[in-house]
C-alpha atoms as a PDB file:
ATOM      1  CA  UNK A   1       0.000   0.000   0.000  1.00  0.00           C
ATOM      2  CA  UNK A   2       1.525   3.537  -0.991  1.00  0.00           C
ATOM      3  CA  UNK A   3       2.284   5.613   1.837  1.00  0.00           C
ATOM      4  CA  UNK A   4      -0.108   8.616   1.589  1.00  0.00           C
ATOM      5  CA  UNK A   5       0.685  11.884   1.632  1.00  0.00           C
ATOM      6  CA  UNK A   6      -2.249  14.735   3.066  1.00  0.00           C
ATOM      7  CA  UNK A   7      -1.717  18.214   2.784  1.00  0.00           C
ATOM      8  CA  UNK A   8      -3.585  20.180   5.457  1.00  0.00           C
ATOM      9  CA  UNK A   9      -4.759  23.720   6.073  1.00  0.00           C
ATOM     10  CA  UNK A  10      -1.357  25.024   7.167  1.00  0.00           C
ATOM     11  CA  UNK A  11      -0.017  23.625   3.854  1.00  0.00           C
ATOM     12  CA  UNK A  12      -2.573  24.693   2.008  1.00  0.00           C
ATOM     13  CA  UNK A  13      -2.402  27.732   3.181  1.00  0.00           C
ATOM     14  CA  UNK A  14       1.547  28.416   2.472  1.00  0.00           C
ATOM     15  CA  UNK A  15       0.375  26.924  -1.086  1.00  0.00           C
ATOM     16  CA  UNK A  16      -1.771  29.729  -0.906  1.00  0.00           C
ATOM     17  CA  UNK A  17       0.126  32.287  -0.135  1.00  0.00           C
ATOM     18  CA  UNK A  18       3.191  31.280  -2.670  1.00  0.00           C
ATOM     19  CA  UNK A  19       1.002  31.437  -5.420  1.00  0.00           C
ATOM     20  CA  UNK A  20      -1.088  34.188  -5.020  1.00  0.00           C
ATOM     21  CA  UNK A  21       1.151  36.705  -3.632  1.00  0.00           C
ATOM     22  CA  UNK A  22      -1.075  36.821  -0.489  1.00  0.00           C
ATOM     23  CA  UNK A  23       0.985  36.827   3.320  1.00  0.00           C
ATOM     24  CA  UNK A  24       0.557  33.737   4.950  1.00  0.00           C
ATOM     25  CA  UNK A  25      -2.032  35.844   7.398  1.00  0.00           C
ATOM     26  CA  UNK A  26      -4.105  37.121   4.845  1.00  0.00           C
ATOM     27  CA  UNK A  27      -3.974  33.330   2.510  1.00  0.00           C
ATOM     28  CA  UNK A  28      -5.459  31.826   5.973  1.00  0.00           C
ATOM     29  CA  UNK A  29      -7.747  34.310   6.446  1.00  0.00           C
ATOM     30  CA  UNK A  30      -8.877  33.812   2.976  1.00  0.00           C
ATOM     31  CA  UNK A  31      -8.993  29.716   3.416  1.00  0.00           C
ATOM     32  CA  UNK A  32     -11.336  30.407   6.505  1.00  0.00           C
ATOM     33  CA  UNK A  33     -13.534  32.232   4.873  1.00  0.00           C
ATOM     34  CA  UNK A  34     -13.769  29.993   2.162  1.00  0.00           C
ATOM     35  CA  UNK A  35     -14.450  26.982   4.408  1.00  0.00           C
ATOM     36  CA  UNK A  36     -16.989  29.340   6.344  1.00  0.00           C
ATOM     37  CA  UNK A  37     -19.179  30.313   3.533  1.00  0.00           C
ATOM     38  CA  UNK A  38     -18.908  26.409   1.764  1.00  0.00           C
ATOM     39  CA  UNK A  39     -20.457  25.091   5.832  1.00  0.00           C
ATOM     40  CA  UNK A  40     -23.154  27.927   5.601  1.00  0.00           C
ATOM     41  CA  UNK A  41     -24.243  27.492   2.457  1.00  0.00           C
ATOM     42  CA  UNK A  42     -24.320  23.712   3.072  1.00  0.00           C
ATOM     43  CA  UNK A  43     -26.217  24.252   6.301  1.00  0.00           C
ATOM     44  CA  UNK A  44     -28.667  26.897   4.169  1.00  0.00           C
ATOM     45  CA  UNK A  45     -29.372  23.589   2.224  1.00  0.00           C
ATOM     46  CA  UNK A  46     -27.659  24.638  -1.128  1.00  0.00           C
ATOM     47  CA  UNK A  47     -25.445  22.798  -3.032  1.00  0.00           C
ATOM     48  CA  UNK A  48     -21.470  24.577  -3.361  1.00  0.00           C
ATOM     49  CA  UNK A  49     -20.277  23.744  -7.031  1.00  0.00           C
ATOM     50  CA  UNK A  50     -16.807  24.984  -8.836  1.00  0.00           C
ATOM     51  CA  UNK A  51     -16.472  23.377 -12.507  1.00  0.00           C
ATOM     52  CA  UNK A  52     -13.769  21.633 -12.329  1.00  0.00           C
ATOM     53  CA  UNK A  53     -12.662  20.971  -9.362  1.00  0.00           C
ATOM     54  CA  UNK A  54     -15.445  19.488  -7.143  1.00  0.00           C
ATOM     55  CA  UNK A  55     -18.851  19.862  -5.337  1.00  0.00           C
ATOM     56  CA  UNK A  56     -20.539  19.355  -1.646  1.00  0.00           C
ATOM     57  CA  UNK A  57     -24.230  18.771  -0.806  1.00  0.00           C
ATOM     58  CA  UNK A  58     -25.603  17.403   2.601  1.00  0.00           C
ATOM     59  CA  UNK A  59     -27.414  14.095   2.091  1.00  0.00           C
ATOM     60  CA  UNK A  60     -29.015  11.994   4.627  1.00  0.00           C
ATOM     61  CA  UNK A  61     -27.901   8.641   5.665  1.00  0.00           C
ATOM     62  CA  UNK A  62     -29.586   6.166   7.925  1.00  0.00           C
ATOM     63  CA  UNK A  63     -28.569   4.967  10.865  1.00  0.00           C
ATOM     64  CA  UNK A  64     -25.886   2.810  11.448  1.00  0.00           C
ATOM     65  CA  UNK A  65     -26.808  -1.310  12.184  1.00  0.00           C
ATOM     66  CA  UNK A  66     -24.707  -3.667  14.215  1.00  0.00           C
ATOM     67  CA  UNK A  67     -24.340  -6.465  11.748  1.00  0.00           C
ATOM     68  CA  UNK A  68     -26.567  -9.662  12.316  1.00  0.00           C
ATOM     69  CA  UNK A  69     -25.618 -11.569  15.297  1.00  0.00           C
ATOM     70  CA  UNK A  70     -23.979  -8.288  17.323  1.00  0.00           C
ATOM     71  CA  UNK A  71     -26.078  -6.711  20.004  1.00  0.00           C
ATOM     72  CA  UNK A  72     -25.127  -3.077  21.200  1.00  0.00           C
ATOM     73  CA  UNK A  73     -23.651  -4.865  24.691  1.00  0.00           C
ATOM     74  CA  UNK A  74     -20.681  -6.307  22.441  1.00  0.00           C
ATOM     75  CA  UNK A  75     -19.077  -2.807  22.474  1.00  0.00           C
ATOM     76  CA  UNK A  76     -18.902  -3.208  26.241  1.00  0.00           C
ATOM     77  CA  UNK A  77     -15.635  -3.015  27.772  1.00  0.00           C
ATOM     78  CA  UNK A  78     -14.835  -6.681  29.195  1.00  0.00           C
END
């Protein structure tokens, strides 16, 4: 299995600010807001879309089932 690599919001925001010409401040500033408005517009019930690179939408799931034969008391510590 290849090791894998994950670039996080510090790294994404040096990325950022490399590129764009932005200070590291103002690229994380601009990554928070960007997060922020992409978890209020998912909580306003709309879907975020940018051709070409990706889209989120909420969707429901159901709830989780203990596979057949497992009760909810197998989780108990022994």
């Amino acid at each position: 299995m290849a090791t894998e690599q994950i670039v996080g919001k510090g790294e994404l925001a040096h990325q950022i600010a490399a590129r764009s010409g932005l200070s590291l401040k103002d690229a994380e500033k601009a990554l928070d807001a960007f997060t922020e408005v992409v978890r209020e517009n998912l909580a306003q019930g709309r879907e975020v879309r940018l051709i070409g690179f990706g889209s989120w939408s909420l969707r429901a799931i159901g709830a989780a089932e203990a596979p057949k034969g497992k009760s909810s008391t197998a989780a108990k510590k022994r």
